[in-house]
PDB file of N, CA and C in Angstrom:
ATOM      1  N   UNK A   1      91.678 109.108  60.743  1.00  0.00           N
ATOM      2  CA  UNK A   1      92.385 109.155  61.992  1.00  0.00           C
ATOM      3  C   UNK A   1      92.706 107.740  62.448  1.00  0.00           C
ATOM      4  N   UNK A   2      94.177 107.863  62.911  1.00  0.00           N
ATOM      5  CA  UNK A   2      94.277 106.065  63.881  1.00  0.00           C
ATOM      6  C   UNK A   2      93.201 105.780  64.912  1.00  0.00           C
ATOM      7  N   UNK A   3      93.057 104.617  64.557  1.00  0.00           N
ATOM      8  CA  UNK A   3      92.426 104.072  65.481  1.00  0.00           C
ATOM      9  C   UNK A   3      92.890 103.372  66.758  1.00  0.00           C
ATOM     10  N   UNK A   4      92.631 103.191  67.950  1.00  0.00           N
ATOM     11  CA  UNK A   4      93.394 102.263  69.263  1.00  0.00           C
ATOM     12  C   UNK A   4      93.419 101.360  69.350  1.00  0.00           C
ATOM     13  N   UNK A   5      94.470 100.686  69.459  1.00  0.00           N
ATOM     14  CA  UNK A   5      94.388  99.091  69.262  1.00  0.00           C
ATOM     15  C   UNK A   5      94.074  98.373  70.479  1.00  0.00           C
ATOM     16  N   UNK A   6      93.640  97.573  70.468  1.00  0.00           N
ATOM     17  CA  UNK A   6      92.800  96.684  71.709  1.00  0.00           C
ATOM     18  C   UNK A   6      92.732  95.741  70.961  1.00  0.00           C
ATOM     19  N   UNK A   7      93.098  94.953  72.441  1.00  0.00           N
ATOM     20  CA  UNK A   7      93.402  93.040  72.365  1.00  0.00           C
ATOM     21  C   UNK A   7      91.764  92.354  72.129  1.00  0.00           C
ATOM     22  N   UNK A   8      92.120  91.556  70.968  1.00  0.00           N
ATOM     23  CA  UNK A   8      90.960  90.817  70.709  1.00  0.00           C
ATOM     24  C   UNK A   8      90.295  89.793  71.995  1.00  0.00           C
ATOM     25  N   UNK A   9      90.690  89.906  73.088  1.00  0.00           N
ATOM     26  CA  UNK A   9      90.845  88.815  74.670  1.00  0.00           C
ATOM     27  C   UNK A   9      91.080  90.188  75.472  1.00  0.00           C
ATOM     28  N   UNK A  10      90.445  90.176  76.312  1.00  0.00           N
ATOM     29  CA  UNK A  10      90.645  91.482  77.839  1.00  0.00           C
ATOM     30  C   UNK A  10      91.718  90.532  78.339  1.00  0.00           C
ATOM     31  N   UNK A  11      92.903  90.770  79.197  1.00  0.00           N
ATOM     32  CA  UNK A  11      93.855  90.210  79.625  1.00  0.00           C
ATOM     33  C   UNK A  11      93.057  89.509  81.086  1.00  0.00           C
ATOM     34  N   UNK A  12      93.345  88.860  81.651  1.00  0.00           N
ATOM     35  CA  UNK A  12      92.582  88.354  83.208  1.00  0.00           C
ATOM     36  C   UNK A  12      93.339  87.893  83.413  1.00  0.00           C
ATOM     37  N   UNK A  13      93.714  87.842  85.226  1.00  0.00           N
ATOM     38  CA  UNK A  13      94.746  88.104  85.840  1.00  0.00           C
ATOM     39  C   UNK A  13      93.754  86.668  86.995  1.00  0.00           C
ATOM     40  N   UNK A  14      94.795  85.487  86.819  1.00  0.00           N
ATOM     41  CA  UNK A  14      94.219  84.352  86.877  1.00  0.00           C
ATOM     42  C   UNK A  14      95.030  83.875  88.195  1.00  0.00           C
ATOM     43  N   UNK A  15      96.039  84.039  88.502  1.00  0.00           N
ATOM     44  CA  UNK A  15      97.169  84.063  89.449  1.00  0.00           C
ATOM     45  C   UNK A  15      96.409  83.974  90.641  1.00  0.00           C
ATOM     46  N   UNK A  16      97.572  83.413  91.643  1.00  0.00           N
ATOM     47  CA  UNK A  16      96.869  83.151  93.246  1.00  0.00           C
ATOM     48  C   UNK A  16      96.867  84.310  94.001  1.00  0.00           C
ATOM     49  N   UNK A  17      97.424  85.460  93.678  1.00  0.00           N
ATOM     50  CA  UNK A  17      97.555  87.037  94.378  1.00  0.00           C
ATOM     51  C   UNK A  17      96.700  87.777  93.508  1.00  0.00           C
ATOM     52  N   UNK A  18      95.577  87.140  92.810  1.00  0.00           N
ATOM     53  CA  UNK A  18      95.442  88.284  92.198  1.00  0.00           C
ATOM     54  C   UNK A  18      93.957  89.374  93.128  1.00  0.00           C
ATOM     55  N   UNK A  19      93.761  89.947  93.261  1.00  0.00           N
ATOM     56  CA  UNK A  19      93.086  90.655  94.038  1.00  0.00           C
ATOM     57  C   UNK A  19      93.358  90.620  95.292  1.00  0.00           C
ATOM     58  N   UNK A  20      94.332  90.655  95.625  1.00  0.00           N
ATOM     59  CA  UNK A  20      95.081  90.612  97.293  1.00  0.00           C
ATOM     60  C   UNK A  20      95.720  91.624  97.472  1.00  0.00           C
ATOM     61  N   UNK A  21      96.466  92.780  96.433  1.00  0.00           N
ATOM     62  CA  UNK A  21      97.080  93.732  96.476  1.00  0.00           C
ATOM     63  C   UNK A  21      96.354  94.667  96.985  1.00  0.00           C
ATOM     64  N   UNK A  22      95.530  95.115  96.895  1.00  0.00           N
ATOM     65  CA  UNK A  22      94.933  96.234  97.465  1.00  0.00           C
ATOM     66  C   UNK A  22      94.750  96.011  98.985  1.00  0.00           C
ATOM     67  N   UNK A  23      94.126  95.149  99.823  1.00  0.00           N
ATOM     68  CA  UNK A  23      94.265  94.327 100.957  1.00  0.00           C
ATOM     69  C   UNK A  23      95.906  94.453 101.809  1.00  0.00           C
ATOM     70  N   UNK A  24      96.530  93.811 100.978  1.00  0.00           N
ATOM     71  CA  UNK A  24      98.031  93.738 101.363  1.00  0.00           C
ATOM     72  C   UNK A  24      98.213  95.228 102.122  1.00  0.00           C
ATOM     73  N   UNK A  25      98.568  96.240 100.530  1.00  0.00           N
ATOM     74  CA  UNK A  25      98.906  97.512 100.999  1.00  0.00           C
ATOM     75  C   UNK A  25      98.062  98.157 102.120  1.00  0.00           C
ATOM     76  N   UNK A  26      96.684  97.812 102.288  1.00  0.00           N
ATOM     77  CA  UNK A  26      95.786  98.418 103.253  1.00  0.00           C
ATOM     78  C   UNK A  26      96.884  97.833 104.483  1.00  0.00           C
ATOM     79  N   UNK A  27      96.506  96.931 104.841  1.00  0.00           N
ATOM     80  CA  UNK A  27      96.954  96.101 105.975  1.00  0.00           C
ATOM     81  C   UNK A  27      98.530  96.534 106.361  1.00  0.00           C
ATOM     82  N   UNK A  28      99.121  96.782 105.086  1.00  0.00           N
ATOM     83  CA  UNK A  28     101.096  97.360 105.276  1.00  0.00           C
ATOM     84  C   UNK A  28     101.095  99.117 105.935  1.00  0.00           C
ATOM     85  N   UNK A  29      99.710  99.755 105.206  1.00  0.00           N
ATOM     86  CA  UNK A  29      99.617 101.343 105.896  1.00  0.00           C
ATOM     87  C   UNK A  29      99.231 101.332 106.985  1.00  0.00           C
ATOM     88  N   UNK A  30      98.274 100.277 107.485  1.00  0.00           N
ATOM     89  CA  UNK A  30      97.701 100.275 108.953  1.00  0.00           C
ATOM     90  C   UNK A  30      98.998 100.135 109.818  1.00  0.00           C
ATOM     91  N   UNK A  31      99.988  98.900 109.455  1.00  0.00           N
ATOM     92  CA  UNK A  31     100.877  98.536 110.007  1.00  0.00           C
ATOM     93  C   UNK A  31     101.882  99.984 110.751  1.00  0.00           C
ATOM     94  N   UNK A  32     102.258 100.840 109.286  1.00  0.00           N
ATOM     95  CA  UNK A  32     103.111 101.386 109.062  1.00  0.00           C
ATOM     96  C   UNK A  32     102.853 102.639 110.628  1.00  0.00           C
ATOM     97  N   UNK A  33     101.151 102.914 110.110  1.00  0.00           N
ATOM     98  CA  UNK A  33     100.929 104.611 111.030  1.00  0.00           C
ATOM     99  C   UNK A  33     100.819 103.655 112.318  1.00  0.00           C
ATOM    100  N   UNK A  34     100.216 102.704 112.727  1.00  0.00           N
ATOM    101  CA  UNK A  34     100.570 102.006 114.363  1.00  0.00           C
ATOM    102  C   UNK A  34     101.644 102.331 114.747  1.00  0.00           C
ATOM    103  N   UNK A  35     102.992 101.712 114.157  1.00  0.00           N
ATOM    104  CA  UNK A  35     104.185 102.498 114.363  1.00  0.00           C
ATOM    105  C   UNK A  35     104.368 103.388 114.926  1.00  0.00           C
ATOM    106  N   UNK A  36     104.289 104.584 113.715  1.00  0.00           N
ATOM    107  CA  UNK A  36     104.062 105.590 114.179  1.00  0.00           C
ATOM    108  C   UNK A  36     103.550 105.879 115.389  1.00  0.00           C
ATOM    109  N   UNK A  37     102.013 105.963 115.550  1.00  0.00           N
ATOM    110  CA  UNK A  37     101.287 106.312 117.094  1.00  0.00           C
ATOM    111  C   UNK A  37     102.128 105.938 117.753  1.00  0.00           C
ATOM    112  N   UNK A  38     102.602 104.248 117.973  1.00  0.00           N
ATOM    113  CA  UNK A  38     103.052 103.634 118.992  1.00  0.00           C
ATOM    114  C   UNK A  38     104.613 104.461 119.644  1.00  0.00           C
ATOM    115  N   UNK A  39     105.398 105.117 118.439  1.00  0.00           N
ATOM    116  CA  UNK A  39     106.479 105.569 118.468  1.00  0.00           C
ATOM    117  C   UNK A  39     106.248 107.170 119.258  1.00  0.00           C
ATOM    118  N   UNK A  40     105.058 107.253 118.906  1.00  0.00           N
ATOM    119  CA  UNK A  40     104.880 109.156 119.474  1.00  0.00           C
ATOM    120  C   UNK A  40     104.439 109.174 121.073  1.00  0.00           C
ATOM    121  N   UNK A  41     103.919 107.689 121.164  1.00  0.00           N
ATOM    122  CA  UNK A  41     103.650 107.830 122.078  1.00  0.00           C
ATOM    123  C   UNK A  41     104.301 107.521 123.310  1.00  0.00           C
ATOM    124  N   UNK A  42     104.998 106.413 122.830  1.00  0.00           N
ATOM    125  CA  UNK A  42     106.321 106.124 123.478  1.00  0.00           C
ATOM    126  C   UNK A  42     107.359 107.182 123.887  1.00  0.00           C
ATOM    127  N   UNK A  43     108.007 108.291 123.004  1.00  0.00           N
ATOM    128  CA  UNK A  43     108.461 109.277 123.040  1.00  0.00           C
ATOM    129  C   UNK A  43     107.912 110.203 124.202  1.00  0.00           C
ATOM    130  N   UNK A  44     106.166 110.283 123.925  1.00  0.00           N
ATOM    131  CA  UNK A  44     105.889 111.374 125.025  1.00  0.00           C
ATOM    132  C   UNK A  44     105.920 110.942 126.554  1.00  0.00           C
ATOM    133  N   UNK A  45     105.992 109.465 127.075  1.00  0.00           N
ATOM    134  CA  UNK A  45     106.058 108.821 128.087  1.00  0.00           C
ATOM    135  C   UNK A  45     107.171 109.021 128.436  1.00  0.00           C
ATOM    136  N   UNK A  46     108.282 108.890 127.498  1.00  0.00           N
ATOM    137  CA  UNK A  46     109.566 108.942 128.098  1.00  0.00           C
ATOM    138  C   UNK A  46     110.705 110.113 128.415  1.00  0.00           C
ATOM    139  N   UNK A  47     109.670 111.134 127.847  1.00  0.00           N
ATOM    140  CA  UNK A  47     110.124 112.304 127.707  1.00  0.00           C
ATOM    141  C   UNK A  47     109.547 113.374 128.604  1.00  0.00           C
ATOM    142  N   UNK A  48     108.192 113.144 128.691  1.00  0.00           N
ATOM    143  CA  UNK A  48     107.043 114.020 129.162  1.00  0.00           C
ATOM    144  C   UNK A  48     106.296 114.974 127.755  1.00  0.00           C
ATOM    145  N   UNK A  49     105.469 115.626 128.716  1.00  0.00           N
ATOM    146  CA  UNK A  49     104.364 116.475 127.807  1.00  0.00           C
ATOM    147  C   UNK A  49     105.336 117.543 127.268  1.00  0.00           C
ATOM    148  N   UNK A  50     106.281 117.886 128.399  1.00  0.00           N
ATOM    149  CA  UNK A  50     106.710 119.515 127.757  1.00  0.00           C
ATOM    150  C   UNK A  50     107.842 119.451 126.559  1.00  0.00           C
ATOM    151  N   UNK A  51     109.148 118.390 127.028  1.00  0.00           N
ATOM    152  CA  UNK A  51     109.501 118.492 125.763  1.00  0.00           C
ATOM    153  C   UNK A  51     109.218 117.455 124.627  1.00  0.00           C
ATOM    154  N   UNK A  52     108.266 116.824 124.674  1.00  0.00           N
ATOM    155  CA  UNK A  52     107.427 116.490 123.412  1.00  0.00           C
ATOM    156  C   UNK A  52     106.980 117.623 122.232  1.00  0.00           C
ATOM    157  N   UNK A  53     106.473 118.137 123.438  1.00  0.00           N
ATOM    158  CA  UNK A  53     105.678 119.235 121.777  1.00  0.00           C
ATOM    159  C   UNK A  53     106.826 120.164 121.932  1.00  0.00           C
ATOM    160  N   UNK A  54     107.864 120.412 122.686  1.00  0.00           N
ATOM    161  CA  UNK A  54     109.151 121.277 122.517  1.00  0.00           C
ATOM    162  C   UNK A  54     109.336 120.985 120.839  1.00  0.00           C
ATOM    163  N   UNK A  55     109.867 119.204 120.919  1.00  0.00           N
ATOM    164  CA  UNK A  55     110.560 118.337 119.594  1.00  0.00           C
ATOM    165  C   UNK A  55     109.846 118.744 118.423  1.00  0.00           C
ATOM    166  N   UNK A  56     108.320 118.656 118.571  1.00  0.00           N
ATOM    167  CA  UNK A  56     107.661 118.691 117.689  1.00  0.00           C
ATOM    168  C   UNK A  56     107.486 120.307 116.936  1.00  0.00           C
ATOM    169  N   UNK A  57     107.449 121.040 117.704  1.00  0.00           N
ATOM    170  CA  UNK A  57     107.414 122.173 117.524  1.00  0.00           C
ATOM    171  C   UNK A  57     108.661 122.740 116.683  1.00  0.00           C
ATOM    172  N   UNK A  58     109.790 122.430 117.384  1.00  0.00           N
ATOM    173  CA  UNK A  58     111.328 122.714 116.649  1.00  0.00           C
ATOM    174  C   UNK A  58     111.475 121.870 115.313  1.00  0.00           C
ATOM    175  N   UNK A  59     111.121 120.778 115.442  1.00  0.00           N
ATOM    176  CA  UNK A  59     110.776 120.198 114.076  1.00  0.00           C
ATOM    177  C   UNK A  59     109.620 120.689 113.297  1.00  0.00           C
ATOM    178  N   UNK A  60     108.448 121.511 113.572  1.00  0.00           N
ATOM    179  CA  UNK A  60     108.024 122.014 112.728  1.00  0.00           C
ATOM    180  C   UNK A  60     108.560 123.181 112.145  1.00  0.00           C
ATOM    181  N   UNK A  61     109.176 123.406 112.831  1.00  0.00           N
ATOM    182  CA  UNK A  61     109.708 125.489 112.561  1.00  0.00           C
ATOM    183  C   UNK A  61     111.154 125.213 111.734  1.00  0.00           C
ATOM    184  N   UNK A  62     111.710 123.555 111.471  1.00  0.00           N
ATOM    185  CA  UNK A  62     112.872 123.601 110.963  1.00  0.00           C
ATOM    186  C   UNK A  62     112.707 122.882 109.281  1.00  0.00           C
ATOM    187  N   UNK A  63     111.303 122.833 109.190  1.00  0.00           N
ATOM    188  CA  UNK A  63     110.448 122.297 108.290  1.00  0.00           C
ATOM    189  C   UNK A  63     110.466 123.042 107.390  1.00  0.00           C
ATOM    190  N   UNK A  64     109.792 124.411 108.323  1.00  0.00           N
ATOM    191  CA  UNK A  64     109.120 125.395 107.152  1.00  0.00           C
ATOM    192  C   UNK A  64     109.823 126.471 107.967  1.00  0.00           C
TER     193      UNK A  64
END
């Protein structure tokens, strides 16, 4: 049977970003859902309680 070929050297990732990616993206999703909240909540201030979950509601039912 073949055998798998593998590098005589593990590759290492020596670069000035290297272990920052995971961090980054954390920090870009936190960013992203703040947004969000900040946007829903904004909406329900400016709108009120009732047709907030009106929106939300009609957007769920146009979902599914």
């Amino acid at each position: 049977m073949a055998q798998p070929v593998r590098p005589a050297h593990p590759l290492q990732d020596n670069s000035s970003t290297a272990g920052r990616t995971p961090s980054v993206l954390l920090l870009a999703g936190t960013g992203v859902g703040g947004l969000v909240v900040i946007g829903a909540l904004a909406l329900w201030f400016h709108y009120g309680t009732q047709v907030f979950f009106e929106m939300i509601r009609t957007g769920f039912f146009a979902c599914f």
